[in-house]
C-alpha atoms as a PDB file:
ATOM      1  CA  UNK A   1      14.707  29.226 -14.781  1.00  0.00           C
ATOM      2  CA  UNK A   2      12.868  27.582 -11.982  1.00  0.00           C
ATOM      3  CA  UNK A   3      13.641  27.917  -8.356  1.00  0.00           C
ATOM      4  CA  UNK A   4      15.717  25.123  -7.097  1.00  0.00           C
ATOM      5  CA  UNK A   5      14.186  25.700  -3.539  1.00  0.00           C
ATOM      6  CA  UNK A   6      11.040  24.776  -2.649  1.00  0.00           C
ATOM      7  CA  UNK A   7       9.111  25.652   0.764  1.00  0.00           C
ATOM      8  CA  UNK A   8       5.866  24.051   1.684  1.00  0.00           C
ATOM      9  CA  UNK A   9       4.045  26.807   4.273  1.00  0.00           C
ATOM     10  CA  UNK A  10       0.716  27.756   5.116  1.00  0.00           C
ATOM     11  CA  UNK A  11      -0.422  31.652   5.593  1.00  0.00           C
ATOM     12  CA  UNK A  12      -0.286  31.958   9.675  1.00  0.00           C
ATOM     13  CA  UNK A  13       2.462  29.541  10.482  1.00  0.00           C
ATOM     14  CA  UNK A  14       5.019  31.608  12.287  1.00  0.00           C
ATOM     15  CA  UNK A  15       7.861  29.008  11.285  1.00  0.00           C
ATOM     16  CA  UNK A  16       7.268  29.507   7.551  1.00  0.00           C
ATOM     17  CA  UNK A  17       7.411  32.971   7.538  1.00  0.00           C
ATOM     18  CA  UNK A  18      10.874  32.856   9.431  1.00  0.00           C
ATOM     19  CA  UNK A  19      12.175  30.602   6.851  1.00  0.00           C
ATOM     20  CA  UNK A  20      11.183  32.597   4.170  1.00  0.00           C
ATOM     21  CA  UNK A  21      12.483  35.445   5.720  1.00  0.00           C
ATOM     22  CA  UNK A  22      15.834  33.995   6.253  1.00  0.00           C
ATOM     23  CA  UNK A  23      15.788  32.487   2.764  1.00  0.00           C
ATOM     24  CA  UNK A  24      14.788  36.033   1.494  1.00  0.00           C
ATOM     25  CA  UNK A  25      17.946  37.396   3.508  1.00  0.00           C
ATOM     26  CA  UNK A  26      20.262  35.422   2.336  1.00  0.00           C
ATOM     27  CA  UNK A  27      19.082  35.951  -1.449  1.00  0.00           C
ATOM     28  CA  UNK A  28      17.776  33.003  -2.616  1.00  0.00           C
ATOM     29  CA  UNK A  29      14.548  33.054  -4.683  1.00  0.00           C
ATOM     30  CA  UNK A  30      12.374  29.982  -3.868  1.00  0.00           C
ATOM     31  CA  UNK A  31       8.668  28.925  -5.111  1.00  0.00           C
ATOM     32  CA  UNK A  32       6.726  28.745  -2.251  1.00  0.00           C
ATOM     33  CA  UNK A  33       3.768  26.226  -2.052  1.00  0.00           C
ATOM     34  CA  UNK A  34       1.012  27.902   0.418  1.00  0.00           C
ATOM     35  CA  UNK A  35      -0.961  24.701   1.398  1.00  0.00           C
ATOM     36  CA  UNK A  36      -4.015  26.853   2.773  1.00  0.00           C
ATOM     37  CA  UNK A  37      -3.951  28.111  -1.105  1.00  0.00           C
ATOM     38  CA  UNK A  38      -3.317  24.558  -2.277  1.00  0.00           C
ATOM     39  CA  UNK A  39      -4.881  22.055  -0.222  1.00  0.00           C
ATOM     40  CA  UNK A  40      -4.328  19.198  -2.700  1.00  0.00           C
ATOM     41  CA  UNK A  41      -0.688  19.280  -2.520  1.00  0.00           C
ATOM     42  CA  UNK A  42      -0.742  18.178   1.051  1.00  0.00           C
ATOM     43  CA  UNK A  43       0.061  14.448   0.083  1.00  0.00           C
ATOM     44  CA  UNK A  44       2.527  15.646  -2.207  1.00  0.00           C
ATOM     45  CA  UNK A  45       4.500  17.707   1.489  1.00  0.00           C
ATOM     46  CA  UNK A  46       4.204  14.428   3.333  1.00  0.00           C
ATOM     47  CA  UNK A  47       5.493  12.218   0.457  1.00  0.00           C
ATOM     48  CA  UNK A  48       8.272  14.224  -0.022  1.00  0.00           C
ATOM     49  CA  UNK A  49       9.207  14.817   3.515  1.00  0.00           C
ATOM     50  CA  UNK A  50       7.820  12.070   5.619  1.00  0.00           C
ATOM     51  CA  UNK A  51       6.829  14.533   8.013  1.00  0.00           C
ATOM     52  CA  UNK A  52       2.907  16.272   8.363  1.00  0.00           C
ATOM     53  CA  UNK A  53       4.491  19.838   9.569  1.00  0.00           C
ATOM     54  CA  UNK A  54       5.327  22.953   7.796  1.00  0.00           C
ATOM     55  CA  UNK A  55       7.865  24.711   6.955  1.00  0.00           C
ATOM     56  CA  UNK A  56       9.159  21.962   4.696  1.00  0.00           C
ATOM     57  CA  UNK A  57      11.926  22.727   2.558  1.00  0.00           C
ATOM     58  CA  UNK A  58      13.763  21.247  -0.135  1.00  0.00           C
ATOM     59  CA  UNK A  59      16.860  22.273  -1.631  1.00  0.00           C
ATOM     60  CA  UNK A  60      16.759  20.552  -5.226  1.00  0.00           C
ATOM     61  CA  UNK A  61      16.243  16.879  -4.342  1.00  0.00           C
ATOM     62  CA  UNK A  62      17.750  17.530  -0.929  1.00  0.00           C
ATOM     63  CA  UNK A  63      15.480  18.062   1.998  1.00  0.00           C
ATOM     64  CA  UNK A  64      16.550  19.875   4.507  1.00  0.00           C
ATOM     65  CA  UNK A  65      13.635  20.044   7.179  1.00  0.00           C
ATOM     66  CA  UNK A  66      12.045  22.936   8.767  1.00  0.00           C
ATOM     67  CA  UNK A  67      12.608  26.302  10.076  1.00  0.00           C
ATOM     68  CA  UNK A  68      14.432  24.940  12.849  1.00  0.00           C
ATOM     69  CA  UNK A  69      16.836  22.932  10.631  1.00  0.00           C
ATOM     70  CA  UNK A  70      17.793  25.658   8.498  1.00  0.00           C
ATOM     71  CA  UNK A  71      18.289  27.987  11.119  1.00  0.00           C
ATOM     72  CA  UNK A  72      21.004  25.300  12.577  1.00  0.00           C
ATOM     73  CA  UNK A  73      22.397  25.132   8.768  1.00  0.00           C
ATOM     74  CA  UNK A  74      22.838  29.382   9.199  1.00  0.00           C
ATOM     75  CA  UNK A  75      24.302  29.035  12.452  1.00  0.00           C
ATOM     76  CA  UNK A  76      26.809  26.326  11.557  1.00  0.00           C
ATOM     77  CA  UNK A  77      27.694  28.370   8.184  1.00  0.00           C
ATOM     78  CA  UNK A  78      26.339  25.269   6.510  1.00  0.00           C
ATOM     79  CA  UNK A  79      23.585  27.095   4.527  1.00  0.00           C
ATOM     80  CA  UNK A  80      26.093  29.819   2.592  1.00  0.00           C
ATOM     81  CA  UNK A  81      27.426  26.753   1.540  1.00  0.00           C
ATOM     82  CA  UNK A  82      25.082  24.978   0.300  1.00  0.00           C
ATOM     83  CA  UNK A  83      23.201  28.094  -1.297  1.00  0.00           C
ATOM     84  CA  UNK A  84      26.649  28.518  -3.047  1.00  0.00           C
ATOM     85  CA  UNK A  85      26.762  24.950  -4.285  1.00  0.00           C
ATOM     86  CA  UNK A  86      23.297  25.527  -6.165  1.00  0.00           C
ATOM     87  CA  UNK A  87      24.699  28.301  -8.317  1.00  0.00           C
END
């Protein structure tokens, strides 16, 4: 089965790897889209998002933003939530 969560990151970006490590934490497999790997999906990030910044993350059809955003989702208790509504 496919992830349902989907990051957009590049290799150095401190942000990405504290959402993946947060993501990894809590258990939830993702597929991660490295845009240094794949360039071309760069239009793909801001179509999705509206935004030209990584971390972006998607939960299903549901973005939720960057690292910032889902570390307010942890702190609120928010993202146990809606990691247990994907199940």
């Amino acid at each position: 089965m496919k992830p349902q969560v989907l990051i957009y990151t590049i290799t150095t970006c401190p942000y990405c790897i504290a959402a993946k490590k947060l993501l990894k934490k809590k258990g939830v497999v993702f597929e991660e889209v490295n845009l240094d790997e794949h360039p071309e999906r760069w239009d793909e990030c801001e179509r999705k998002s509206g935004r030209a910044t990584v971390p972006q993350i998607f939960f299903g059809k549901r973005h939720v933003g960057g690292c910032e955003a889902l570390q307010a989702l942890e702190k609120s208790g928010k993202l146990d939530k809606l990691i247990e509504g994907m199940g």
